[in-house]
Protein backbone atom coordinates (compact mmCIF):
# COMPACT_ATOMS: atom_id res chain seq x y z
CA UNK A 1 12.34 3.25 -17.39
CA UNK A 2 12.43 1.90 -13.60
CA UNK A 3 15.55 0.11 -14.40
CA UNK A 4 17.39 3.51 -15.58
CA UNK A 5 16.02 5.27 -12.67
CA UNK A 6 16.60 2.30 -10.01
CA UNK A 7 20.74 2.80 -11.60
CA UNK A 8 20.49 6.27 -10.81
CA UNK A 9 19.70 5.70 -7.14
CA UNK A 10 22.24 3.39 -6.53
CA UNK A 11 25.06 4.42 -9.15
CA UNK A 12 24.16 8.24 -9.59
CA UNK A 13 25.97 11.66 -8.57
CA UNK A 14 24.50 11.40 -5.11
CA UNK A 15 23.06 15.28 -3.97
CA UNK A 16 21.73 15.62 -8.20
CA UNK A 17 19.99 12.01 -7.70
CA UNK A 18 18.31 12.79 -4.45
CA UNK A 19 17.44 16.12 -5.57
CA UNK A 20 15.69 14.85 -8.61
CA UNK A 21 13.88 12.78 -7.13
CA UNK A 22 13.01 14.20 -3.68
CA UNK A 23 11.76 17.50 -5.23
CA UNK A 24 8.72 15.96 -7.41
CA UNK A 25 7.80 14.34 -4.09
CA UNK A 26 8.27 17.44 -1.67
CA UNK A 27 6.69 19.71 -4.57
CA UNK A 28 3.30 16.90 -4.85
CA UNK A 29 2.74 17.01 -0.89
CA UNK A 30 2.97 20.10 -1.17
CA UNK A 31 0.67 20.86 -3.71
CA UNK A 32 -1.87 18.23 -1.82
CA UNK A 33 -1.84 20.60 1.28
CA UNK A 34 -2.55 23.68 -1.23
CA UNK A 35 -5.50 22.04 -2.58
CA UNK A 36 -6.67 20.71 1.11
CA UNK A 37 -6.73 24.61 1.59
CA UNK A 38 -8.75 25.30 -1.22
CA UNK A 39 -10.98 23.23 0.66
CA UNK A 40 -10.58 25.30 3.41
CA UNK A 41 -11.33 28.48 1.24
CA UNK A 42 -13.95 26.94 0.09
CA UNK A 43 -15.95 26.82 3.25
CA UNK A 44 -14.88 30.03 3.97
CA UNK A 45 -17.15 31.17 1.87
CA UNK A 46 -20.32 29.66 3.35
CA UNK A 47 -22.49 32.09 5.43
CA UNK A 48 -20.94 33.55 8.28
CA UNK A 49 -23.23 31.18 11.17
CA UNK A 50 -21.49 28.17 9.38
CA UNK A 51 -17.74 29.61 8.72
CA UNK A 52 -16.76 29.17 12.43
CA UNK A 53 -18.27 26.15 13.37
CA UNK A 54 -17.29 24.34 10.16
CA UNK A 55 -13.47 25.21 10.52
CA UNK A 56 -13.35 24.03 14.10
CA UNK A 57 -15.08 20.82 12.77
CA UNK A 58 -12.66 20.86 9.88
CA UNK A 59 -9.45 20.43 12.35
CA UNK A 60 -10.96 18.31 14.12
CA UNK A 61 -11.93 15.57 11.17
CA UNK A 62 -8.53 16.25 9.48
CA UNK A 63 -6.92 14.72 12.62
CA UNK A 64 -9.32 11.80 13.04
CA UNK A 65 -9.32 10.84 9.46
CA UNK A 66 -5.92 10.68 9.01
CA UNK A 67 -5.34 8.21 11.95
CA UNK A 68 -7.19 5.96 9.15
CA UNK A 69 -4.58 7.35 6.74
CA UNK A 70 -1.59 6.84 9.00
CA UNK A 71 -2.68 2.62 9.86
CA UNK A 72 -2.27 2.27 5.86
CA UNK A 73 0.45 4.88 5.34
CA UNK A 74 2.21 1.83 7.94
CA UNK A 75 1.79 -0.74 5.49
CA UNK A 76 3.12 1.68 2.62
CA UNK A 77 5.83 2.07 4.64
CA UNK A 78 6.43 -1.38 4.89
CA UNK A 79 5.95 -2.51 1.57
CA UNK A 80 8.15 0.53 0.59
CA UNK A 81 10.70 -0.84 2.56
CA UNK A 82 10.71 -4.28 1.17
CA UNK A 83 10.16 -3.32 -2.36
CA UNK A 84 12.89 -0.65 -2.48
CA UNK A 85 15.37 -3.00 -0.92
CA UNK A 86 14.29 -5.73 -3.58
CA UNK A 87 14.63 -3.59 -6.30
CA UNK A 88 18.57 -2.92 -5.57
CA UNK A 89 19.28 -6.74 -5.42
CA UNK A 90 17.18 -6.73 -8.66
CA UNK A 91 14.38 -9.28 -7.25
CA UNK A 92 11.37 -9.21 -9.66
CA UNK A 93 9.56 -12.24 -8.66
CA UNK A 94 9.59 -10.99 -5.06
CA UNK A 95 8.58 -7.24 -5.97
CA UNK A 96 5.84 -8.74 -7.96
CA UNK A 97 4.52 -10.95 -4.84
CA UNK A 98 5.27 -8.00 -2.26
CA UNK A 99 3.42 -5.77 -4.36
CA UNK A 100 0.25 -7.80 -4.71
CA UNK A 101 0.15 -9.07 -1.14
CA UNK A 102 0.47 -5.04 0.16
CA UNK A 103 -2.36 -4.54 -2.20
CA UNK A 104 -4.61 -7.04 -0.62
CA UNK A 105 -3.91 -6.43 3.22
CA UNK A 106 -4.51 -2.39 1.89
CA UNK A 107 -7.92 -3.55 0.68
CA UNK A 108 -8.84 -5.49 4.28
CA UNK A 109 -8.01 -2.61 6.35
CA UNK A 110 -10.58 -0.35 4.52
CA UNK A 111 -13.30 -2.60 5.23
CA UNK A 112 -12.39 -2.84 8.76
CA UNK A 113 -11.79 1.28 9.03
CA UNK A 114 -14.58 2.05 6.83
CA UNK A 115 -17.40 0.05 8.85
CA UNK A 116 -15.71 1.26 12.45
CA UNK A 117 -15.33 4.98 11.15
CA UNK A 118 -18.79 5.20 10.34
CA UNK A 119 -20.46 3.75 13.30
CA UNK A 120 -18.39 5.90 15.67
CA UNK A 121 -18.13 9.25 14.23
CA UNK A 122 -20.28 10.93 17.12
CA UNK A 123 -18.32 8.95 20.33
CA UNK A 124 -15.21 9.82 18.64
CA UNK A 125 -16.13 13.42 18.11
CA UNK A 126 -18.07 14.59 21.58
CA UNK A 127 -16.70 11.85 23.89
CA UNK A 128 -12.86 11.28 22.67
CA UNK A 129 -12.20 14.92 21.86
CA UNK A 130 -14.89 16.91 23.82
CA UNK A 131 -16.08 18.47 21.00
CA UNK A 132 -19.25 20.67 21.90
CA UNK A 133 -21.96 22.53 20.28
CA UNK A 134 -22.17 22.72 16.32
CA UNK A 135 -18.66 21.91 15.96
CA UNK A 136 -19.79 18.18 17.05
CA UNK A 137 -22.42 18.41 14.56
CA UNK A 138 -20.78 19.53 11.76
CA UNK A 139 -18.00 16.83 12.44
CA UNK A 140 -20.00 14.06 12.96
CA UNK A 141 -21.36 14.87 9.62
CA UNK A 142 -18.18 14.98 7.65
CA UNK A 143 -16.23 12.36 9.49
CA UNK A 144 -18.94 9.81 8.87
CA UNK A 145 -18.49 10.68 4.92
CA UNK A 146 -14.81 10.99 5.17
CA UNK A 147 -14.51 7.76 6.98
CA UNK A 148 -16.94 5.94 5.13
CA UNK A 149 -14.72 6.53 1.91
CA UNK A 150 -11.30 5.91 3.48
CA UNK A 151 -10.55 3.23 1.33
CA UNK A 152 -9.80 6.12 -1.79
CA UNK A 153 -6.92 7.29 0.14
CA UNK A 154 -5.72 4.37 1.46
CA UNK A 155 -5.44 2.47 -2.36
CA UNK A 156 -4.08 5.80 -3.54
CA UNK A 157 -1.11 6.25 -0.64
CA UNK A 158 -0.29 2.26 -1.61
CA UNK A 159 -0.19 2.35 -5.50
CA UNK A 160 1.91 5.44 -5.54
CA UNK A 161 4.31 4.37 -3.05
CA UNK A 162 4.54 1.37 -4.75
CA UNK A 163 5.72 3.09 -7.47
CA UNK A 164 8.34 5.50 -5.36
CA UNK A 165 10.03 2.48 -4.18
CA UNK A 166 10.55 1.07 -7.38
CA UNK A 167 12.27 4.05 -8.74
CA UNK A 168 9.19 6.62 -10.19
CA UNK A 169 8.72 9.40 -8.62
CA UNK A 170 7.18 12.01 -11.15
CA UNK A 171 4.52 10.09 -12.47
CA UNK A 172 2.69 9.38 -8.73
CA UNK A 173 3.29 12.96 -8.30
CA UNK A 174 1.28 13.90 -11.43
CA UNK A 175 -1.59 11.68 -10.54
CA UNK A 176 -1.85 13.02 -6.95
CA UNK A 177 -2.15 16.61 -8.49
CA UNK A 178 -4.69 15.51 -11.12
CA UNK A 179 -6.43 14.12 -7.82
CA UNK A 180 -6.40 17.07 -5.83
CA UNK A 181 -7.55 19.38 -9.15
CA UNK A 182 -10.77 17.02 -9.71
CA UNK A 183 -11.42 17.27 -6.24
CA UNK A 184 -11.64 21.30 -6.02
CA UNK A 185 -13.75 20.75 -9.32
CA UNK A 186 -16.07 18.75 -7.48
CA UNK A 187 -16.08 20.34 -4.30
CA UNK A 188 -17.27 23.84 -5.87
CA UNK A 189 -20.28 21.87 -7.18
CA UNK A 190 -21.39 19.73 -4.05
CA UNK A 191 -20.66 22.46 -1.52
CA UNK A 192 -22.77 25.24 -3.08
CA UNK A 193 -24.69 23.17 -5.23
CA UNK A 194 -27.15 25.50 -7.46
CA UNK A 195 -26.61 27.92 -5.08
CA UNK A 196 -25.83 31.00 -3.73
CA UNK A 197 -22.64 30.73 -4.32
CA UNK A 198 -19.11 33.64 -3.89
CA UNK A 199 -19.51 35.58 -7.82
CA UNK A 200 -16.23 33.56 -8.90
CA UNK A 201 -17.71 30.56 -8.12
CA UNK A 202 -21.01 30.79 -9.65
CA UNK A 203 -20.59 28.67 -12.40
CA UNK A 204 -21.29 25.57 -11.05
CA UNK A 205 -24.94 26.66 -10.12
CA UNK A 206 -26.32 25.45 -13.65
CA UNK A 207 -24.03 22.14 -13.43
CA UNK A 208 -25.16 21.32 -10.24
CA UNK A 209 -29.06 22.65 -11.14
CA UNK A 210 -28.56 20.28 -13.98
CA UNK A 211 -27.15 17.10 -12.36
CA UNK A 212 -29.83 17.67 -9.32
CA UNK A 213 -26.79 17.88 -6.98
CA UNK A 214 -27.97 19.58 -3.74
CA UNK A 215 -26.29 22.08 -1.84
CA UNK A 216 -24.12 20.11 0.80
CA UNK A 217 -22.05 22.98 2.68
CA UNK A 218 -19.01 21.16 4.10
CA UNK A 219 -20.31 17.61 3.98
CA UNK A 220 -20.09 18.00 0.07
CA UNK A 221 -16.00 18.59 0.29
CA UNK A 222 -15.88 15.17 2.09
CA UNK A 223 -18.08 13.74 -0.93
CA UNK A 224 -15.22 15.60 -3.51
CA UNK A 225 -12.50 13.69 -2.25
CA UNK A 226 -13.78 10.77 -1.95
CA UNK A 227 -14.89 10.85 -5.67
CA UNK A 228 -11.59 12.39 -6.76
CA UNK A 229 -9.31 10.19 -4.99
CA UNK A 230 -11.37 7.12 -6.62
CA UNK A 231 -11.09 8.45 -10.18
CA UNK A 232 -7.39 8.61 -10.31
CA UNK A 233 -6.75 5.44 -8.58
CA UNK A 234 -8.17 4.08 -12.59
CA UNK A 235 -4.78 5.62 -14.20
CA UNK A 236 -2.40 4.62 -10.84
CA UNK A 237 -3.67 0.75 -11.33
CA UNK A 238 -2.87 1.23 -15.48
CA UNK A 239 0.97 2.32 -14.77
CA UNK A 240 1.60 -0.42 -12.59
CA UNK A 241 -0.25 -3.29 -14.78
CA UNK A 242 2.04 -1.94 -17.67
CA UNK A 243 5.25 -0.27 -16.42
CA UNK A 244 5.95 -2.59 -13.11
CA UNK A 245 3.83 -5.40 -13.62
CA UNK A 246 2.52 -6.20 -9.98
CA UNK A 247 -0.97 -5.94 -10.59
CA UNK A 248 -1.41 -9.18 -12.48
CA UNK A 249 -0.03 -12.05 -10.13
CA UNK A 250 0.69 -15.56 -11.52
CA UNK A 251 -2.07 -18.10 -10.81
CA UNK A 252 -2.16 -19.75 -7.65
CA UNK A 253 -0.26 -16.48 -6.05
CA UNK A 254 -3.74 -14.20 -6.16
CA UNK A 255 -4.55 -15.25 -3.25
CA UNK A 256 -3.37 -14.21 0.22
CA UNK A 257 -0.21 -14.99 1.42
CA UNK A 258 -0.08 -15.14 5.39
CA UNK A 259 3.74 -15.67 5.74
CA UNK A 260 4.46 -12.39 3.15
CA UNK A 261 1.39 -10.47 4.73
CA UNK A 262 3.28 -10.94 8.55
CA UNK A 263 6.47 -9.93 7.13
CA UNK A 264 4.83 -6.87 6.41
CA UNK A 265 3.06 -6.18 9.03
CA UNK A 266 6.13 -7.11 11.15
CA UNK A 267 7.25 -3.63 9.98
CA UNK A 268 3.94 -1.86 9.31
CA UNK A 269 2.33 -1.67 13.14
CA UNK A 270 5.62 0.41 14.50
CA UNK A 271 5.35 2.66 11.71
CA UNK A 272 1.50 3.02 12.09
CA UNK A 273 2.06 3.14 15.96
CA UNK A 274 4.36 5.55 15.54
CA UNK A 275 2.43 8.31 13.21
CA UNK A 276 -0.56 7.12 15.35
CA UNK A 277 1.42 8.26 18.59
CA UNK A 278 2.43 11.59 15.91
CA UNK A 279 -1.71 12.27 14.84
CA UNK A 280 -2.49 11.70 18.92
CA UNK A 281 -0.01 14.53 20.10
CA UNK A 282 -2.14 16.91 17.12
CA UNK A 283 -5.42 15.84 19.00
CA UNK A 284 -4.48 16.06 22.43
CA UNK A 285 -3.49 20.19 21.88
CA UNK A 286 -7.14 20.29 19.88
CA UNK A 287 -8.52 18.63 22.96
CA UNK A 288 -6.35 20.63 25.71
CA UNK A 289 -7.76 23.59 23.88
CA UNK A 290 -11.32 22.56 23.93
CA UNK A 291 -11.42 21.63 27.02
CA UNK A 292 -9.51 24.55 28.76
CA UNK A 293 -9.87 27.11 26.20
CA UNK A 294 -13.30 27.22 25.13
CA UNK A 295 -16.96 26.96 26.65
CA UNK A 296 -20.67 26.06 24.58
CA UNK A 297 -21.23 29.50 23.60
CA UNK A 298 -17.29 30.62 22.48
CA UNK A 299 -15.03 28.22 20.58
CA UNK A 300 -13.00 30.71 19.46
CA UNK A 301 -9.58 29.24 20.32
CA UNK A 302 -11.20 25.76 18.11
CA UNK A 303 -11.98 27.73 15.81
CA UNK A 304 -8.16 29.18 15.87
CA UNK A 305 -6.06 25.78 16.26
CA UNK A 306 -8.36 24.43 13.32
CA UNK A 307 -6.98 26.88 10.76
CA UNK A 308 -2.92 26.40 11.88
CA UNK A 309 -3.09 22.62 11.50
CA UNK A 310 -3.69 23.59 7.79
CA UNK A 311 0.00 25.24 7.86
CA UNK A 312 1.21 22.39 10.41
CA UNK A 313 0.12 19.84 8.17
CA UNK A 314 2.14 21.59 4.72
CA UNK A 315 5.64 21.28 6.69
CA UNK A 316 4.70 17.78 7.90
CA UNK A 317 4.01 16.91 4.15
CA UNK A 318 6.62 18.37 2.59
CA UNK A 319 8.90 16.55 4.89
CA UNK A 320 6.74 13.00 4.17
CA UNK A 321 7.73 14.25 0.38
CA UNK A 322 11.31 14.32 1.51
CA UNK A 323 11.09 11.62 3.89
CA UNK A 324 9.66 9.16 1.13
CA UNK A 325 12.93 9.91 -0.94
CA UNK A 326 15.08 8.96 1.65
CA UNK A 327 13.34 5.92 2.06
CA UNK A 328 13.95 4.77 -1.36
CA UNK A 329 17.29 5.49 -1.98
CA UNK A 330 18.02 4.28 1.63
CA UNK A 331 16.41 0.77 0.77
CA UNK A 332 17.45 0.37 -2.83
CA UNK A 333 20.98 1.36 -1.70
CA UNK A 334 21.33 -1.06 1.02
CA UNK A 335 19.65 -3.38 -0.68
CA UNK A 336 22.31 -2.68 -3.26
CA UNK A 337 25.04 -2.83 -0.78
CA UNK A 338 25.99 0.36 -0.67
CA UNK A 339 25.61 1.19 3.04
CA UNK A 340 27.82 3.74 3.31
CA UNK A 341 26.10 5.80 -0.04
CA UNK A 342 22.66 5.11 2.00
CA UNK A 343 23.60 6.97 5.07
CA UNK A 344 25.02 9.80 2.71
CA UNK A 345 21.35 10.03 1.74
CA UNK A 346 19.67 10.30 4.51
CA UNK A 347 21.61 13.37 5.44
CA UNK A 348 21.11 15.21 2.35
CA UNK A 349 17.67 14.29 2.03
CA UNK A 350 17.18 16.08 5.88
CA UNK A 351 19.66 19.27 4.27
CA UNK A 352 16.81 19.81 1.19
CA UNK A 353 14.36 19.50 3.68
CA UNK A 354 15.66 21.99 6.21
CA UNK A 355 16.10 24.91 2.83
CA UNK A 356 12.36 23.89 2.10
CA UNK A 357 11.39 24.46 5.52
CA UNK A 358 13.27 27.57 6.20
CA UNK A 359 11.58 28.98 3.34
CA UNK A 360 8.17 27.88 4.73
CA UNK A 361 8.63 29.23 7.76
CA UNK A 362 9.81 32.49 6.48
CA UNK A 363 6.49 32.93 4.20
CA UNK A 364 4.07 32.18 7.19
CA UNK A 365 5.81 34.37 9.72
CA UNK A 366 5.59 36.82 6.90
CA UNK A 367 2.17 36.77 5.20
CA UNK A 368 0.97 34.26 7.81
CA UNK A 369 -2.21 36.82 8.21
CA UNK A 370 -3.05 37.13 5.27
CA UNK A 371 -3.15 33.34 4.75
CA UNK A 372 -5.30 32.94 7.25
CA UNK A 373 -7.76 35.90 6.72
CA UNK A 374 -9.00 34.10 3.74
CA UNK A 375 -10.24 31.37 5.68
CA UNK A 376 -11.38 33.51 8.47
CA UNK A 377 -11.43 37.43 8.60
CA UNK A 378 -12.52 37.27 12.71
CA UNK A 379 -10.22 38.84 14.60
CA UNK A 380 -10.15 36.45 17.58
CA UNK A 381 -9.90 33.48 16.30
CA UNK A 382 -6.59 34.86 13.96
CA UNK A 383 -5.03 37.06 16.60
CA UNK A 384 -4.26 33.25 18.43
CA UNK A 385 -3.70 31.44 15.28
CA UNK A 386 -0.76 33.88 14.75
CA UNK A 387 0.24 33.34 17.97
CA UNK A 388 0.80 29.79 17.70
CA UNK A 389 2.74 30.14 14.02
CA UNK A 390 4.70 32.66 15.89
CA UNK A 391 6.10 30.01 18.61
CA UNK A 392 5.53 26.70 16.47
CA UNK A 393 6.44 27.78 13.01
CA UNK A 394 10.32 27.91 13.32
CA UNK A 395 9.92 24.56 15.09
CA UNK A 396 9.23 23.05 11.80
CA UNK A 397 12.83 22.61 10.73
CA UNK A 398 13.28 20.34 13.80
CA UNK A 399 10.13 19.17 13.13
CA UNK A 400 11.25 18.01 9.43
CA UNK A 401 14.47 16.55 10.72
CA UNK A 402 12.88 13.58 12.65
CA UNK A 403 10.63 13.38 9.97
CA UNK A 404 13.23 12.57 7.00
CA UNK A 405 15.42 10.44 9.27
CA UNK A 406 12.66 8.31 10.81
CA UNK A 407 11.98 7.75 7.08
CA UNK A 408 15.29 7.05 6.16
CA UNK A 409 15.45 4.36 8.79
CA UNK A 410 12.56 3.01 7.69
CA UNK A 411 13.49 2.33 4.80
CA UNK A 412 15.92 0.04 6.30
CA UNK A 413 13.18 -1.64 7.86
CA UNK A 414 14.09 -0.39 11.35
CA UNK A 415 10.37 1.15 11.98
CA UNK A 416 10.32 -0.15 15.52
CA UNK A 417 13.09 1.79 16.78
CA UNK A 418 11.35 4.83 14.95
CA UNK A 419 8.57 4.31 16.94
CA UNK A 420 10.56 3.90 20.28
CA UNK A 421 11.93 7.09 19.64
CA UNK A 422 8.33 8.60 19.39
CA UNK A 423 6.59 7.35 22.05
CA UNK A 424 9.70 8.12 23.89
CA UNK A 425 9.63 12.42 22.78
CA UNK A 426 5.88 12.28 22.47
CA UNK A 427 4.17 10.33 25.28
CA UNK A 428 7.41 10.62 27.71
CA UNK A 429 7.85 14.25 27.38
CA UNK A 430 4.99 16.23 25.19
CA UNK A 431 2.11 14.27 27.02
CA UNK A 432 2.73 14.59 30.54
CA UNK A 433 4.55 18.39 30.07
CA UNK A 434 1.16 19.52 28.69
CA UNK A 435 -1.07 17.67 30.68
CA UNK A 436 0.49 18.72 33.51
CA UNK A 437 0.16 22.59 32.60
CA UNK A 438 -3.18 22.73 31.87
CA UNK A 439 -4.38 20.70 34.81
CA UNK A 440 -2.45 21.70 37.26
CA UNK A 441 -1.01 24.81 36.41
CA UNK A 442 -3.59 26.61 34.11
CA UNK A 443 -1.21 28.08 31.98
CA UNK A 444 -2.20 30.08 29.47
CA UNK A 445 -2.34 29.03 25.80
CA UNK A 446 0.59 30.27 24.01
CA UNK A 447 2.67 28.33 27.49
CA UNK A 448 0.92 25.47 25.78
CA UNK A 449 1.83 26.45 22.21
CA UNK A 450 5.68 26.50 23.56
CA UNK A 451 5.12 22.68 24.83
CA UNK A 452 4.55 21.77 20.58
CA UNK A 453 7.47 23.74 19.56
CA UNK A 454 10.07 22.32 22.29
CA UNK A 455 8.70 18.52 21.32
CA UNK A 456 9.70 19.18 17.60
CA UNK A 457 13.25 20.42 18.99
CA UNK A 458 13.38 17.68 21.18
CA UNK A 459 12.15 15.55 18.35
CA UNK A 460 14.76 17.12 15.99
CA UNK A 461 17.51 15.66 18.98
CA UNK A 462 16.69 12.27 19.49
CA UNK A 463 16.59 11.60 16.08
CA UNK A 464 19.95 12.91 15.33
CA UNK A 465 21.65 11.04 18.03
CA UNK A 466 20.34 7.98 16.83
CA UNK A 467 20.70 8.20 13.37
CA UNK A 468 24.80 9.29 13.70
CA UNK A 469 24.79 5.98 16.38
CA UNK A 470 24.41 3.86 13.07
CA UNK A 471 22.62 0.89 14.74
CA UNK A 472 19.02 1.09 12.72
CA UNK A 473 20.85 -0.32 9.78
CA UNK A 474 21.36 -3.67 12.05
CA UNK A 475 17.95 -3.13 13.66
CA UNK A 476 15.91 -2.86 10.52
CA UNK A 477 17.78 -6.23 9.19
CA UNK A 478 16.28 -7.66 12.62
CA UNK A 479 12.75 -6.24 12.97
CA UNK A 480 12.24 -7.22 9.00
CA UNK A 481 12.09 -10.65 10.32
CA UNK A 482 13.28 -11.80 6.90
CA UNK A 483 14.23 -9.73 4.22
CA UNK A 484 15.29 -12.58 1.73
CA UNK A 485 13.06 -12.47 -1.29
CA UNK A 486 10.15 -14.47 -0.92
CA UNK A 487 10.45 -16.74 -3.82
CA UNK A 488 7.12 -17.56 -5.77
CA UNK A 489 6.42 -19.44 -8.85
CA UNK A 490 5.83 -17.43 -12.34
CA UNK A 491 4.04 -20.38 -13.87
């Protein structure tokens, strides 16, 4: 089955191929940020004295956590990048070891993240982003939980991308869904435990009266997904012990490898950097805002920017979803030797993208209120939310662009330019333009909503330029380090 769909990549009617397999991927992310605002929902629905605080909170932890997400979405990358290109040139020994050492350097980063998450959930909260009152509280809660279990998403983003870059991209899809379903399951049950609980919801009162489970509030979310995410890693470990084989390494290759393991991290820390540098320019608006926009007693504009990351973070998924095909077909291709068909598909990869995203930007300038109100029915707090959708929202499509093309490079292995290019839109122009307005210049916040959207365009720019140029296919050979197949023995 990976075989017929590897042949499809590299032999296939190009715009069907990447099509089929771009839209499962787009659709799952997608569907991931849907149940992430169940989540939301869910909290919603708390009593009013918690609804406000916990959303701010909620922002706030999304951004933090996924910095945790982003360090092992690098070596994904990485290993994407290497396994994609050895599955063109038809490598298996060296997709096998690849596999297995991505698996183990996945499993050392979330002991390290884990232990460090946990221990600084309150400096990160009140003295890195200024957090105050009982949004600090109810973040330092959550984060601590969320952190603590980081290790569920980071196995889960590294067995399924294993399996993208070897050709499947349905069946991770599938198991991220079931994920996301057990996980609003769950999350009814811990965050209202036996109750009181919204009428639709009160079933799981007796099931939570009956397992002892307490009521939790929004701490019990961050409890759901850690439980969820573990569950279906079980069935993502079965399909690739059966279908790929890369779970079950030859003796005397179980162990790790420290020549394979800095070969991928050769290409993993740009593209961690770079998301890093991505998750950083999402905190420093939260913190701007805080800090400028708020006092102790009124964190209404918080309260605001936590509910549009939620929309923020669907177009920056559904672009990942995109991105992730283009990654693929980019690596297998070249690794195929098909250059010229792996530029081809980096281009229509950003073109499916840019419909998806036109389409998402025309539902949340259209019933962008009404999304919101059922997270929040305050009138403050959604009268600036709008605001920002209103400026940022059409940004998306440039916003998707860099997104699918820094993927499609990456899959080349040229991460470090990709990173260049960030740090170069992000920290040379989005850092310093906002700082600069809000310190100096006190501008008011939809001036600093403007800043985000121009970045994206800017974004959107420099990526273009540089993926026409044609020079990451040269510079991913050369930041790879080495992208012969490590050869291992299958004694």
């Amino acid at each position: 089955m990976a075989s017929d769909a590897s042949k499809r990549i590299v032999d296939g009617p190009l715009a069907r191929e990447v099509a089929r397999f771009g839209i499962p991927l787009a659709l799952g992310m997608a569907l991931q940020t849907t149940f992430n605002l169940v989540d939301a929902y869910l909290i919603a629905q708390l009593p009013r004295d918690e609804v406000g605080p916990a959303l701010g909170a909620l922002g706030i932890c999304d951004q933090i956590a996924a910095l945790g997400s982003i360090l092992s979405y690098g070596i994904s990358t990485a290993s994407g990048a290497l396994l994609s290109r050895q599955e063109g040139a038809k490598e298996r020994a060296a997709i096998q070891h690849t596999a297995w050492q991505s698996i183990l350097l996945v499993g050392m980063l979330s002991v390290a993240f884990g232990v460090v998450g946990v221990v600084g959930a309150g400096p990160l909260v009140r003295g890195v982003i200024g957090a105050k009152g009982a949004v600090a509280a109810t973040a330092t809660r959550y984060l601590r939980v969320i952190v603590g279990g980081s290790f569920s998403i980071f196995f889960l983003l590294q067995l399924t991308s294993i399996q993208r870059a070897l050709g499947s991209s349905k069946t991770p899809v599938a198991l991220m869904v079931l994920g996301n379903v057990i996980n609003v399951f769950f999350a009814i049950i811990l965050v209202f435990g036996p109750g009181p609980a919204p009428p639709a919801l009160a079933w799981a009162g007796p099931i939570a009266a009956a397992l002892h489970v307490p009521r939790m509030g929004m701490v019990g979310a961050a409890w759901a997904t850690i439980f969820a995410r573990a569950l279906v890693l079980v069935p993502n470990i079965l399909v690739l012990a059966r279908r790929f084989h890369v779970v079950r390494p030859p003796r005397g290759a179980r162990g790790p490898d420290v020549r394979e393991i800095r070969r991928i991290l050769a290409i993993a820390w740009p593209s961690s950097a770079q998301m890093v540098v991505r998750i950083c320019a999402m905190l420093l608006l939260n913190s701007l805002v805080a800090r400028a926009f708020t006092t102790e007693s009124n964190q209404t504009a918080s309260t605001a920017v936590g509910l549009v990351f939620r929309l923020d973070t669907m177009a920056l998924f559904v672009a990942m979803g995109w991105g992730s095909a283009a990654q693929t077909f980019v690596g297998q291709n070249l690794g195929a030797g098909h250059e010229g068909r792996a530029t081809r598909s980096g281009w229509l990869t950003v073109a499916y993208d840019g419909i998806t995203n036109v389409l998402l930007v025309a539902l949340v300038l259209h019933a962008g209120e009404s999304i919101l109100r059922v997270f929040d029915d305050e009138t403050a707090p959604i009268a600036i939310a709008m605001q920002y959708l209103q400026i940022v929202a059409p940004a998306y499509v440039g916003l998707g662009l860099a997104v699918v093309l820094g993927n499609a490079m990456a899959g080349a292995g040229a991460t470090r330019l990709t990173m260049w290019i960030d740090l170069a839109v992000i920290l040379g122009f989005q850092f310093p333009v906002s700082i600069v307005a809000v310190a100096l210049f006190h501008v008011s916040i939809e001036a600093l909503f403007r800043c985000v959207a121009i970045t994206h365009v800017v974004g959107a720019i420099a990526y273009a330029a540089v993926y026409l140029h044609g020079g990451w296919r040269r510079a991913g050979t050369a930041e790879a380090i080495d992208l012969e197949p490590v050869r291992t023995s299958t004694a």
